[in-house]
Each structure stands twice: as structure tokens, then as C-alpha cells.
C-alpha atoms as a PDB file:
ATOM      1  CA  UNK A   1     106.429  87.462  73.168  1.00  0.00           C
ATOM      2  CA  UNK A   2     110.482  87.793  72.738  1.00  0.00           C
ATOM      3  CA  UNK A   3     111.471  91.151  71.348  1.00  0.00           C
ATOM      4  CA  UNK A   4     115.287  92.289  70.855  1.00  0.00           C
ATOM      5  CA  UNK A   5     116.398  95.317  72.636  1.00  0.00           C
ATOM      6  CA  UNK A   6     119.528  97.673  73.043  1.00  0.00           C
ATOM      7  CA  UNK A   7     120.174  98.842  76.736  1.00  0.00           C
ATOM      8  CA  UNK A   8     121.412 102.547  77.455  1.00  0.00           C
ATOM      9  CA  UNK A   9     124.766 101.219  77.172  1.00  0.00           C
ATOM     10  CA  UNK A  10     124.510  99.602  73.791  1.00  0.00           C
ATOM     11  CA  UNK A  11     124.207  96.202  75.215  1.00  0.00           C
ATOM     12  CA  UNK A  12     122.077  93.482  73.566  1.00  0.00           C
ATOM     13  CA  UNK A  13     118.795  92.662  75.164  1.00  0.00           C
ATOM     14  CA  UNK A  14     115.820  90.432  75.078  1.00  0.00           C
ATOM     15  CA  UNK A  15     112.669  91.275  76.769  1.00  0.00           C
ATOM     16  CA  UNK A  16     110.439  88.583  77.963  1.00  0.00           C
ATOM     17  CA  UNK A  17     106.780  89.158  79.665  1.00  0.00           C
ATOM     18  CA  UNK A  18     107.752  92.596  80.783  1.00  0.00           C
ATOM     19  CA  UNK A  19     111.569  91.074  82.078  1.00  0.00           C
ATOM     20  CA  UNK A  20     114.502  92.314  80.215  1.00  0.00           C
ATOM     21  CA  UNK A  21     117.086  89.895  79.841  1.00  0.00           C
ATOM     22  CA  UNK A  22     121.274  90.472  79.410  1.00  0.00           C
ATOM     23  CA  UNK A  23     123.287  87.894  77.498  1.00  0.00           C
ATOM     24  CA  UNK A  24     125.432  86.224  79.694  1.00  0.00           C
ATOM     25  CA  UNK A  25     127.255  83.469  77.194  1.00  0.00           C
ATOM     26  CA  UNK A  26     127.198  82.645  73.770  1.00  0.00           C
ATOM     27  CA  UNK A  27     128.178  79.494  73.132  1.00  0.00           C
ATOM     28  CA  UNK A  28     128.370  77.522  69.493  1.00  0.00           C
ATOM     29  CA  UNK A  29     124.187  77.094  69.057  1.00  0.00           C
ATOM     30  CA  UNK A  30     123.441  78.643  72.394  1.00  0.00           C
ATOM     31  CA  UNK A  31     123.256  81.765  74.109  1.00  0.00           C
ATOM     32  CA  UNK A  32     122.479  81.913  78.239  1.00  0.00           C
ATOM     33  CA  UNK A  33     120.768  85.398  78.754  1.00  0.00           C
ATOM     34  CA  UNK A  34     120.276  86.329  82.495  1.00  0.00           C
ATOM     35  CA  UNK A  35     117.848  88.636  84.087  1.00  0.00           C
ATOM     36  CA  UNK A  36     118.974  92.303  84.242  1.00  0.00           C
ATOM     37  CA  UNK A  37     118.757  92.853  87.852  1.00  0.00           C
ATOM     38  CA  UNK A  38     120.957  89.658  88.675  1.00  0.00           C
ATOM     39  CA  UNK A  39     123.454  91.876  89.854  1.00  0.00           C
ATOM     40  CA  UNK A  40     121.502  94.455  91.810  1.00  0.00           C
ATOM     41  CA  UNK A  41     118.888  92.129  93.036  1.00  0.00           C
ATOM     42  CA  UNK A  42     120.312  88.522  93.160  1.00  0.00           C
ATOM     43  CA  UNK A  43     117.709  87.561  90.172  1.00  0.00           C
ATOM     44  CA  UNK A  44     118.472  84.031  89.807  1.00  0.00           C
ATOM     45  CA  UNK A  45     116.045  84.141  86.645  1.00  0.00           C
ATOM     46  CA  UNK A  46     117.805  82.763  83.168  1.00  0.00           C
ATOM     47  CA  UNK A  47     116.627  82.019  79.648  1.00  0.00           C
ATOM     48  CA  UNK A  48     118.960  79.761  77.086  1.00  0.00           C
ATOM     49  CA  UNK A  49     118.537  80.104  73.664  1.00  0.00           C
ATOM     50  CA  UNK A  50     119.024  77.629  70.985  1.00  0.00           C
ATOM     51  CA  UNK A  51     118.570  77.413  67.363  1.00  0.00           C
ATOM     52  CA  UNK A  52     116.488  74.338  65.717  1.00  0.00           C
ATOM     53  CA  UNK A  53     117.006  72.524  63.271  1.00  0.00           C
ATOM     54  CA  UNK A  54     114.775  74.363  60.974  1.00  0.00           C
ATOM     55  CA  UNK A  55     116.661  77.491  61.677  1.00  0.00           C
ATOM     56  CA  UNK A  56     114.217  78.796  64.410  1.00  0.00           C
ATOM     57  CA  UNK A  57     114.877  80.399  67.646  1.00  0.00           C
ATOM     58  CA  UNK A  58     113.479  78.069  70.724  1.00  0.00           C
ATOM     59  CA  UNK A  59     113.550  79.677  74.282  1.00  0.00           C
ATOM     60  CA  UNK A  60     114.382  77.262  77.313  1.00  0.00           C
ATOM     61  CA  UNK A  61     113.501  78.707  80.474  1.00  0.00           C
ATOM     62  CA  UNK A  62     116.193  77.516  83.184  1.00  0.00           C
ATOM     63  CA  UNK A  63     114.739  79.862  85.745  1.00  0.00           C
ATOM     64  CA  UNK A  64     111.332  81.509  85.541  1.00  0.00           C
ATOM     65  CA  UNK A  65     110.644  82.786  88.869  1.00  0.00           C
ATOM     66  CA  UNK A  66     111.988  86.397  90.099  1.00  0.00           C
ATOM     67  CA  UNK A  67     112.528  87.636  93.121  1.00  0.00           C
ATOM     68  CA  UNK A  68     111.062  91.606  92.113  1.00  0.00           C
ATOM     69  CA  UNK A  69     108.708  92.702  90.217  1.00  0.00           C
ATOM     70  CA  UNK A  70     108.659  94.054  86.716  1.00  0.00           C
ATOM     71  CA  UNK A  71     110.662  97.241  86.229  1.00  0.00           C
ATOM     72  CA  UNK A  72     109.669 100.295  83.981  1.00  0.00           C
ATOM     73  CA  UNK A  73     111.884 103.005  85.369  1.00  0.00           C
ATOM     74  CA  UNK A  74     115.638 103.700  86.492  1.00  0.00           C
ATOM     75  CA  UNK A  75     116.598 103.341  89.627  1.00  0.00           C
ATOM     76  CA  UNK A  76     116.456 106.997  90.870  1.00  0.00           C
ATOM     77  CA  UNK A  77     120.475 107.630  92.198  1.00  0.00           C
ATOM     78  CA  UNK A  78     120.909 108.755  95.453  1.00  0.00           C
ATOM     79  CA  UNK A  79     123.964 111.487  94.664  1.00  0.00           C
ATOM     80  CA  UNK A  80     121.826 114.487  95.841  1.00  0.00           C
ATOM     81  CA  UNK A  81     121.240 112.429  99.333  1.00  0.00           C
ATOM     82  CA  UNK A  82     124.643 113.672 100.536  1.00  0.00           C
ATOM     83  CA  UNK A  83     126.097 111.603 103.215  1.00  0.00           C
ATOM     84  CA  UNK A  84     124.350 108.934 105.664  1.00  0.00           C
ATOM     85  CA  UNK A  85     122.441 110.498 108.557  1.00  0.00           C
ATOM     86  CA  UNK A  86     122.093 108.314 111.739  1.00  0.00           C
ATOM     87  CA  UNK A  87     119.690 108.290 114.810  1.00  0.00           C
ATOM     88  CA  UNK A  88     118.847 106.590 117.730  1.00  0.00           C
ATOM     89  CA  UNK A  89     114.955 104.763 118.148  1.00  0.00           C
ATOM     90  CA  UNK A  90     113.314 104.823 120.886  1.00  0.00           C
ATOM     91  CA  UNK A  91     114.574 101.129 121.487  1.00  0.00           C
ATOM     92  CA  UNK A  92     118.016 102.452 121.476  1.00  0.00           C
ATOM     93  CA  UNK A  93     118.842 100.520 117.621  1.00  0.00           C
ATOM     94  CA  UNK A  94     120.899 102.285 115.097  1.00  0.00           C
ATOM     95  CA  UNK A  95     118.172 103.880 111.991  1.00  0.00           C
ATOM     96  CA  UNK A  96     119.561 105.551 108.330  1.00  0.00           C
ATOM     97  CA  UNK A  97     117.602 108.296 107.862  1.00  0.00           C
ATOM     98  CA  UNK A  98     116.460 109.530 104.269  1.00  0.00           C
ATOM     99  CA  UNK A  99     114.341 112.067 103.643  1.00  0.00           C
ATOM    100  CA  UNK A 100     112.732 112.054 106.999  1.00  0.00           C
ATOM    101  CA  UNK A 101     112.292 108.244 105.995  1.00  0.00           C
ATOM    102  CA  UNK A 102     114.017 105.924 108.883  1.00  0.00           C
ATOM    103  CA  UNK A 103     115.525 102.787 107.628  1.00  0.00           C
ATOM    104  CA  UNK A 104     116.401  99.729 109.969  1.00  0.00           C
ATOM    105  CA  UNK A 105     119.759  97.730 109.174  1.00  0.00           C
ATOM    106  CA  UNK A 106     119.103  94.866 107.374  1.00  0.00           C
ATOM    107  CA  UNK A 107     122.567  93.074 105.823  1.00  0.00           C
ATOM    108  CA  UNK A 108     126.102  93.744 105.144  1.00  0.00           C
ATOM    109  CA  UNK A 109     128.253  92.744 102.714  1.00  0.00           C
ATOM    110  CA  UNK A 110     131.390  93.254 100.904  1.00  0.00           C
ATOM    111  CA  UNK A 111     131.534  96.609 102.958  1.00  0.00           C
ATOM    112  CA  UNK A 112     128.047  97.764 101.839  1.00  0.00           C
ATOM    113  CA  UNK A 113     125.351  97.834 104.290  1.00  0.00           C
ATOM    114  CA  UNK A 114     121.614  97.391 103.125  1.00  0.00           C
ATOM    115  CA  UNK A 115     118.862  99.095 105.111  1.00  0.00           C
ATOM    116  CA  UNK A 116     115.059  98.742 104.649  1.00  0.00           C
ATOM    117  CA  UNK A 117     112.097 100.745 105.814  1.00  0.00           C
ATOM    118  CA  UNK A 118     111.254 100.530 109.938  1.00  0.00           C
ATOM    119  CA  UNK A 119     107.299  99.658 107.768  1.00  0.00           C
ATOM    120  CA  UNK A 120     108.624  96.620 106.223  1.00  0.00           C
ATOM    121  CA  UNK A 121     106.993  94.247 107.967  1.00  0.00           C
ATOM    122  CA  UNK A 122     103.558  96.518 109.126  1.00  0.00           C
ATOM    123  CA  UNK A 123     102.834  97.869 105.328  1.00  0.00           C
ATOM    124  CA  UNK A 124     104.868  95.448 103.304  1.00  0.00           C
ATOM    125  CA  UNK A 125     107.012  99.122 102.497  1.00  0.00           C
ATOM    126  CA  UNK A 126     109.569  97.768 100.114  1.00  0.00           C
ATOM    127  CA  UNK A 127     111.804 100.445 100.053  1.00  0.00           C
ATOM    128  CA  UNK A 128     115.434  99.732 100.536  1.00  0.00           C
ATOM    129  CA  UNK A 129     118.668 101.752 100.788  1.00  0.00           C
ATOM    130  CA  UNK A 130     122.716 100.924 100.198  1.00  0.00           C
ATOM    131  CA  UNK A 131     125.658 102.580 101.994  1.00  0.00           C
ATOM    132  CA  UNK A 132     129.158 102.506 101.463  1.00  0.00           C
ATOM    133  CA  UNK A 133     131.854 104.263 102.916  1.00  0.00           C
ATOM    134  CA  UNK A 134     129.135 106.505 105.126  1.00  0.00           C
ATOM    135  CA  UNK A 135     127.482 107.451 101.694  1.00  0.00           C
ATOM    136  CA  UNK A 136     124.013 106.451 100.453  1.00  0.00           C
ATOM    137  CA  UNK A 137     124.699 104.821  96.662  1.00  0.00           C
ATOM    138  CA  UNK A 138     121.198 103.761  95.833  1.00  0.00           C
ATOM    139  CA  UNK A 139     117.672 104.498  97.139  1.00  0.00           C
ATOM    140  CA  UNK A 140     115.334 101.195  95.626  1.00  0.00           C
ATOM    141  CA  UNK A 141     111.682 101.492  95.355  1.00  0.00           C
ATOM    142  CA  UNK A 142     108.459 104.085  96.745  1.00  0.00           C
ATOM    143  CA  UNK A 143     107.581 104.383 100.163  1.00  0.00           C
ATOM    144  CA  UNK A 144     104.040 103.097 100.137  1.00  0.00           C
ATOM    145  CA  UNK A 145     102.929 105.042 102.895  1.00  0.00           C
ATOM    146  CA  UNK A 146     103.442 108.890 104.412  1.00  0.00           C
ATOM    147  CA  UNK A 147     106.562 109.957 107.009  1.00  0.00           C
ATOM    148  CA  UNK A 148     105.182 109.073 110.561  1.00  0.00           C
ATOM    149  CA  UNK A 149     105.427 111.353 113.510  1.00  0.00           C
ATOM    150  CA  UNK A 150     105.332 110.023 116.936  1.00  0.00           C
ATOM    151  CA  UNK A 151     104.558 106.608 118.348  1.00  0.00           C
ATOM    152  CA  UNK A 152     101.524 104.098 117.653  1.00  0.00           C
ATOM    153  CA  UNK A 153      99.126 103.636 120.122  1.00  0.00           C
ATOM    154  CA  UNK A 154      98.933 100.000 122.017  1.00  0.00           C
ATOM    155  CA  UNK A 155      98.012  97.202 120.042  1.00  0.00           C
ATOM    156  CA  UNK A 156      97.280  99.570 117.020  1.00  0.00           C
ATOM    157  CA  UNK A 157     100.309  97.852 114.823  1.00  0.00           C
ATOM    158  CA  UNK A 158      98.421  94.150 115.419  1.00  0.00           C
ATOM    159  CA  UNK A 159      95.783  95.452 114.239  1.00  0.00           C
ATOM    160  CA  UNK A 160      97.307  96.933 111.430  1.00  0.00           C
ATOM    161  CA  UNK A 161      98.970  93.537 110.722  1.00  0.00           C
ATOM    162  CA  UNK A 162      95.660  92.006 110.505  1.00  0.00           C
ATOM    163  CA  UNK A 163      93.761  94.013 108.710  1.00  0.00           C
ATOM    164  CA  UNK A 164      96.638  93.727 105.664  1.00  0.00           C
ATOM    165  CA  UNK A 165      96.022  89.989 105.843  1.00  0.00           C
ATOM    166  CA  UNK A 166      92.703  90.117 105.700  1.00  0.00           C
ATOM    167  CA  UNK A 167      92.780  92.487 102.767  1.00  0.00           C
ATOM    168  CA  UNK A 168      95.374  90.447 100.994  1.00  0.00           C
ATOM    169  CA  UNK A 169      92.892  86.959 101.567  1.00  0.00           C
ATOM    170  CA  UNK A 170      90.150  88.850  99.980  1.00  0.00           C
ATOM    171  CA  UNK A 171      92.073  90.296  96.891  1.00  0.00           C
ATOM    172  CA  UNK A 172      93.135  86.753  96.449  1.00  0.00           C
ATOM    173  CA  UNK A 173      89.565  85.246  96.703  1.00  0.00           C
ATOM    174  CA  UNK A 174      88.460  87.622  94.541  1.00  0.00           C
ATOM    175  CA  UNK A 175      90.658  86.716  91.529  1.00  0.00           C
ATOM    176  CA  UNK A 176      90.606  83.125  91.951  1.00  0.00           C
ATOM    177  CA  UNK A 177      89.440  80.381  90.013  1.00  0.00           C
ATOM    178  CA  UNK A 178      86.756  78.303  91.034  1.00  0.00           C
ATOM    179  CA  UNK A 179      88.031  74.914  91.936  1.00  0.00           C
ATOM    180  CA  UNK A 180      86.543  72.072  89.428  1.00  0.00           C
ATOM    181  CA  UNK A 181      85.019  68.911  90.628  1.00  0.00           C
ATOM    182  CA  UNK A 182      87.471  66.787  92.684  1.00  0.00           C
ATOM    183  CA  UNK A 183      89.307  63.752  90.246  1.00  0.00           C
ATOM    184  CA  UNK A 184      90.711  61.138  90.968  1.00  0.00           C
ATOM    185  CA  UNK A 185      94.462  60.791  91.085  1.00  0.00           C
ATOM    186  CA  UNK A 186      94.546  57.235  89.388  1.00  0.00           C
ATOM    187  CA  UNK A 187      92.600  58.367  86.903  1.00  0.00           C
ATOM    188  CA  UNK A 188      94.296  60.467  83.573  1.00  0.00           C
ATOM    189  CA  UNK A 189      92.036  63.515  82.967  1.00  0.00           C
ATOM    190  CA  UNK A 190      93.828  64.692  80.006  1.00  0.00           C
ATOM    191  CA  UNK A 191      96.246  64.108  77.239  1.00  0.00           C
ATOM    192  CA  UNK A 192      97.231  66.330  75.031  1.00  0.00           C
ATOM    193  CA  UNK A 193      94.361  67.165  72.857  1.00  0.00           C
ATOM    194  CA  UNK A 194      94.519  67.870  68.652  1.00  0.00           C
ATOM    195  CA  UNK A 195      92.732  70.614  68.940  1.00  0.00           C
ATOM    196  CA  UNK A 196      93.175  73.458  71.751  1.00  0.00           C
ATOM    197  CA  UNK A 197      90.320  74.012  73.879  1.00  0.00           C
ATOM    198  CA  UNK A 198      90.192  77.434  75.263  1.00  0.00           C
ATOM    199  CA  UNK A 199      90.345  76.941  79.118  1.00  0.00           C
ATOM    200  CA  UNK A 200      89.954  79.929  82.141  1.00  0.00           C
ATOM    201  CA  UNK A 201      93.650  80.800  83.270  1.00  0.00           C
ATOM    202  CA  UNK A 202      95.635  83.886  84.454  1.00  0.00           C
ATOM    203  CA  UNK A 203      98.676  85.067  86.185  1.00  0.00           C
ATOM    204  CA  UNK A 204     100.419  85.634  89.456  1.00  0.00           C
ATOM    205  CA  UNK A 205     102.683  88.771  90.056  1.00  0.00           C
ATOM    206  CA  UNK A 206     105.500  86.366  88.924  1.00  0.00           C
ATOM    207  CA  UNK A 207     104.332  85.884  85.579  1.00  0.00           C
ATOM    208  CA  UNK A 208     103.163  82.384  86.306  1.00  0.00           C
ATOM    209  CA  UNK A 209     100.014  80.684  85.244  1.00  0.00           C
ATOM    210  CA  UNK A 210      97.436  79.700  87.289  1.00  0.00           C
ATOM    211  CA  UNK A 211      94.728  77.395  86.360  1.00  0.00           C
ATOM    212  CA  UNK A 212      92.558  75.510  88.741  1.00  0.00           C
ATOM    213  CA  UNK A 213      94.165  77.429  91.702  1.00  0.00           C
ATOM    214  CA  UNK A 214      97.739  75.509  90.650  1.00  0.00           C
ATOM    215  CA  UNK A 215     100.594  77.648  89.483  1.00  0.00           C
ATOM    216  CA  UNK A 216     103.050  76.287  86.756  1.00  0.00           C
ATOM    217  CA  UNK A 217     106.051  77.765  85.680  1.00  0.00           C
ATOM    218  CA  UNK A 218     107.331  78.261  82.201  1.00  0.00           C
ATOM    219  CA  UNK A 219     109.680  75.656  80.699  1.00  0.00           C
ATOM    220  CA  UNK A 220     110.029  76.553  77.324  1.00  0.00           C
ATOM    221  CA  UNK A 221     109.135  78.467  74.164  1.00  0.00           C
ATOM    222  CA  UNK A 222     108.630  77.852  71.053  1.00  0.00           C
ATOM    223  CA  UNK A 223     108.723  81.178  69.124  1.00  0.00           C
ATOM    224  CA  UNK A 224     107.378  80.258  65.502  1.00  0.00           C
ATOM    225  CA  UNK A 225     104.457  78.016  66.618  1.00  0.00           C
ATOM    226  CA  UNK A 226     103.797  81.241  69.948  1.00  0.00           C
ATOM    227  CA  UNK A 227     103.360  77.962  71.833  1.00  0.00           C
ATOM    228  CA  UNK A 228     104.714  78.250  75.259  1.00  0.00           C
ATOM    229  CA  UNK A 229     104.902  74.640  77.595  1.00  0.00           C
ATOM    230  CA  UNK A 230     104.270  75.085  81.454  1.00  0.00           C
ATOM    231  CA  UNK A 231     104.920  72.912  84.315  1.00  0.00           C
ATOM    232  CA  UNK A 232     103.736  72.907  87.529  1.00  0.00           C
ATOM    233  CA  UNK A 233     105.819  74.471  90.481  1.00  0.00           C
ATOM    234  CA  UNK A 234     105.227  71.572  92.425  1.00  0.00           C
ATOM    235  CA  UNK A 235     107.574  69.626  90.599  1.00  0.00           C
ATOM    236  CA  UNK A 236     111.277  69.635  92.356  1.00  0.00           C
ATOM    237  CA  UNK A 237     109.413  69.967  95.751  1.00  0.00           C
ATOM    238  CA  UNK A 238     106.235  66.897  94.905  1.00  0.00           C
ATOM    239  CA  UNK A 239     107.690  65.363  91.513  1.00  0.00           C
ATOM    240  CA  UNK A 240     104.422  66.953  90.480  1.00  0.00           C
ATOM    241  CA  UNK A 241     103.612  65.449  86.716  1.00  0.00           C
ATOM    242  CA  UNK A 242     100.594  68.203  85.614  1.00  0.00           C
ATOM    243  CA  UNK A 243     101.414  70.222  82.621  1.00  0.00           C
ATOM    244  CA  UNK A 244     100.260  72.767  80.049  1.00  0.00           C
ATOM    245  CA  UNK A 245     100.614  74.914  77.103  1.00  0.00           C
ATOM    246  CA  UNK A 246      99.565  77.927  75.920  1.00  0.00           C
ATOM    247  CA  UNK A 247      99.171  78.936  71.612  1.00  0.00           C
ATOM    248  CA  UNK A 248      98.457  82.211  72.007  1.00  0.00           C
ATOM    249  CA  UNK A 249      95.543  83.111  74.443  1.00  0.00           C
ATOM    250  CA  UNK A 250      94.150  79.354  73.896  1.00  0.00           C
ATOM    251  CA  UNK A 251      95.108  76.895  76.833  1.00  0.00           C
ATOM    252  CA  UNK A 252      96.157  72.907  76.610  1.00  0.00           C
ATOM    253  CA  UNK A 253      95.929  70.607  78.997  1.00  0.00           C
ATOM    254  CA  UNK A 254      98.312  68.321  78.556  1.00  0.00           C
ATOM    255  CA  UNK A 255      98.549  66.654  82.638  1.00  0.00           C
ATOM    256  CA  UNK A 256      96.232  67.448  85.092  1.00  0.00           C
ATOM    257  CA  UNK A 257      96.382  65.115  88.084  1.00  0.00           C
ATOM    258  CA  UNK A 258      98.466  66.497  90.603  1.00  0.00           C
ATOM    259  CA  UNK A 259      99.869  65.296  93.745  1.00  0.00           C
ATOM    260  CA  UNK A 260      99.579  67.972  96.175  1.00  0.00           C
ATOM    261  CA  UNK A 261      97.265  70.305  97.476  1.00  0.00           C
ATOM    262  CA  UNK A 262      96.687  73.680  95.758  1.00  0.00           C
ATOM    263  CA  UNK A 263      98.851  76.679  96.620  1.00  0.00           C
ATOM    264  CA  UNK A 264      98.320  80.055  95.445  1.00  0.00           C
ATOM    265  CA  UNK A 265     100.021  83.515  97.420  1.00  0.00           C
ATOM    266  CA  UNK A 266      99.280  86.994  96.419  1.00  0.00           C
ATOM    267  CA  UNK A 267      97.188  88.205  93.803  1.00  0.00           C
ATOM    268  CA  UNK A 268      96.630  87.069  90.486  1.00  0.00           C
ATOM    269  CA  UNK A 269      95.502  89.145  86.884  1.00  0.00           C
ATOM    270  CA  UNK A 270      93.538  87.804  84.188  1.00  0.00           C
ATOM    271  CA  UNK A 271      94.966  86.889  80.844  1.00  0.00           C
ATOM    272  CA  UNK A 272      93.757  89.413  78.659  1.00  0.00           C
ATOM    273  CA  UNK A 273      95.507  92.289  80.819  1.00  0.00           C
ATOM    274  CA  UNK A 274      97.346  94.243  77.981  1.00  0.00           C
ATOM    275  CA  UNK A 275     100.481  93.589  79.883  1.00  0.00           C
ATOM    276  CA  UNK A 276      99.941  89.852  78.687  1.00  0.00           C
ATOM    277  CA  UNK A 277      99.349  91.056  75.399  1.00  0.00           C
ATOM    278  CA  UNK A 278     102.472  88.909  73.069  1.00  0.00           C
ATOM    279  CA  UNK A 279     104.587  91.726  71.140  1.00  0.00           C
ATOM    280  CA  UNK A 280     104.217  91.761  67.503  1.00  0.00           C
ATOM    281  CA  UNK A 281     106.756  93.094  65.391  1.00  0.00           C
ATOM    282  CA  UNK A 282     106.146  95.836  62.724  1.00  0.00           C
END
């Protein structure tokens, strides 16, 4: 589930679910790791870990959630892009062009500018760009679509709009749970039980685990026992109480009475998905 690893640079690494992990601090019993692309991406996601009195490594995770998905590949580098090309829409705004690819101005700062596709918002195209100094430094992410010649009909991007949402709602449908039989929220459904029950679960595009259309969030690990404790997200925003844990590919319920109605966004994978898979070591 943890495995060690050595960057490019040399640089001592922990990969977690797919998320590699730089250390941050060591401190006397602890070391803070955070997540690689805190720097390029404003990843807020961070991982402590501590040693236990019997001499084990235990995972605490301070943040779980990331803000990008999980990365396989370098960042390709834009040196061969040459300098920034500019044009002029047909609404008179300032567009970055890149490979016949227009980009729309999205932020500034510290004297770098960040641009993102014009199909952002119609095809969910996550591709971004950063200049500095009139030169491109880094081209992030795929277009998801072809280069586009000439203007869209009327009403044509509405109903593009729609149709992705409709597409997205059935995707989700498709992958989700069936809800149980309402309980009650005076009444406790479950304790911890001695012996783990395997229960239907599976993940989100964040990593976290959704059971009974709720999503909880990791809050710590303990590596020798491969028993990982889950809360649900719900709890800053609704003090939500329901919890879980995982031993391997079996599922505890330890809380289930929540507070709040269900909540799941975007789609969600099933649990035996070899990217779940825990890493053994050889």
C-alpha cells in the first residue's frame, strides 16, 4: 500500500494509492511528506509518518483529497514551443495560441500568467499553459478534443453542455451503489464488529471510498495490520460521526448513521480495479 521510491533527482519518495509523496520535514519520530505536485499544482495533500511503539511505521493522513488526478508521465516541456503567439477572438479578448490550440487567460501571478483551453468549460478540456517573460514554460495535460475551425452554430454549445451532463449523470448511476433501507438516526447500526464482514464499496477519482453512496476520506494507516481507518467527508462541514475500515479488500463498519444527505460527484471504480491492488514487496 506504501512503497519507498527515489525520484529522478535522487530524492526520497513514498508512493501512496498511485500518489507519490516528497518528504517535507523530519522531525525526532516524525516525518511530514507532501504531495509531489504541491508546488506545480497547489496539492494541499500531506501524509505524517510516525513510528509506534512496537517499532512499526503508522501513516496519518492530514490531507487526503487532491486537487488532480494521478500522474504516470512527465510533464512534456514546452522548450520547442518557441515564444508566446497572441490573437484576437472574435469577441475582441486576448487568446495564447499553441499548436493551433487557443488558450483563454485564466490567472497571473508572481509574473507568470496561466492560460487554459477556450473548451474548458464546453468539454471539461483540462489543458493548461504557463508564460513568463513572453515564453511558454510548461504545457499541462491532453487536449481532449480536435483543433476547431470556424464558429458553432446557435445554441449548438447548450446543447453540447447538456448532453455532457447528462452523460456524466448516467456514468455516475451506473457505478453506484444501491442505497440500503432507510435507518434511523437514533438508532446505532453498527459497532465495530470482531470479525470483518466483507461489505460492497469502491472509489471515486480521488481515491476515496464510497459505500452506501457516502464518501469517506482516509485518516490513517496502519501498515503491519494493512488496516486503513476512513471517515466520512462530511465531517468538518456536518460533524458527521460514520466511520470505516478497510483490512485488505474486507470492509468494517465501524459508524454508520450519518447526518446528512448523500453526496457523490463524478464517477466512481470498483475495488478490485488493479490500480487498487496494495503493493507487495519482493
Amino acid at each position: 500500500m506504501v512503497t519507498y521510491t527515489v525520484s529522478r533527482r535522487g530524492r526520497r519518495q513514498i508512493c501512496y494509492y498511485g500518489y507519490t509523496f516528497e518528504m517535507e520535514k523530519e522531525r525526532t519520530g516524525s516525518t511530514s511528506w507532501r504531495c509531489g505536485q504541491a508546488k506545480p499544482l497547489k496539492c494541499k495533500a500531506r501524509i505524517i509518518e510516525r513510528i509506534s511503539k512496537y517499532g512499526d511505521p503508522v501513516y496519518e493522513i492530514v490531507r487526503s483529497v487532491h486537487n488532480h488526478d494521478i500522474i504516470t508521465e512527465r510533464r512534456p516541456r514546452a522548450h520547442g514551443y518557441g515564444p508566446a503567439e497572441y490573437s484576437i477572438s472574435l469577441k475582441g479578448s486576448l487568446q495564447l495560441m499553441v499548436q493551433g490550440f487557443p488558450y483563454t487567460r485564466h490567472s497571473c501571478k508572481g509574473g507568470k500568467v496561466y492560460w487554459r483551453c477556450v473548451q474548458f468549460k464546453s468539454l471539461g478540456c483540462r489543458s493548461r499553459v504557463r508564460t513568463h517573460q513572453e515564453l511558454i514554460e510548461l504545457v499541462e495535460h491532453e487536449h481532449n478534443h480536435e483543433r476547431m475551425h470556424g464558429r458553432r452554430r446557435r445554441g449548438a454549445l447548450k446543447q453540447l453542455m447538456e448532453e455532457r451532463k447528462r452523460e456524466k449523470s448516467l456514468i455516475a448511476l451506473d457505478h453506484v451503489i444501491p442505497i440500503p433501507e432507510p435507518v434511523s438516526l437514533i438508532q446505532v447500526i453498527a459497532v465495530e464488529a470482531e470479525e470483518a464482514t466483507p461489505h460492497p464499496y469502491s472509489y471515486n477519482y480521488r481515491g476515496n471510498l464510497v459505500y452506501d453512496r457516502y464518501t469517506f476520506s482516509k485518516t490513517a494507516v496502519q501498515g503491519m495490520g494493512n488496516i486503513v481507518y476512513w471517515r466520512c467527508t462530511g465531517y468538518r462541514k456536518h460533524k458527521c460521526k460514520a466511520k470505516l475500515k478497510t483490512q485488505g479488500k474486507e470492509l468494517i463498519v465501524v459508524y454508520q448513521d450519518h447526518n446528512h444527505d448523500p453526496f457523490v460527484k463524478g464517477s466512481v471504480f470498483p475495488s478490485d480495479l488493479p490500480i487498487w491492488e496494495e503493493t507487495k514487496e519482493t
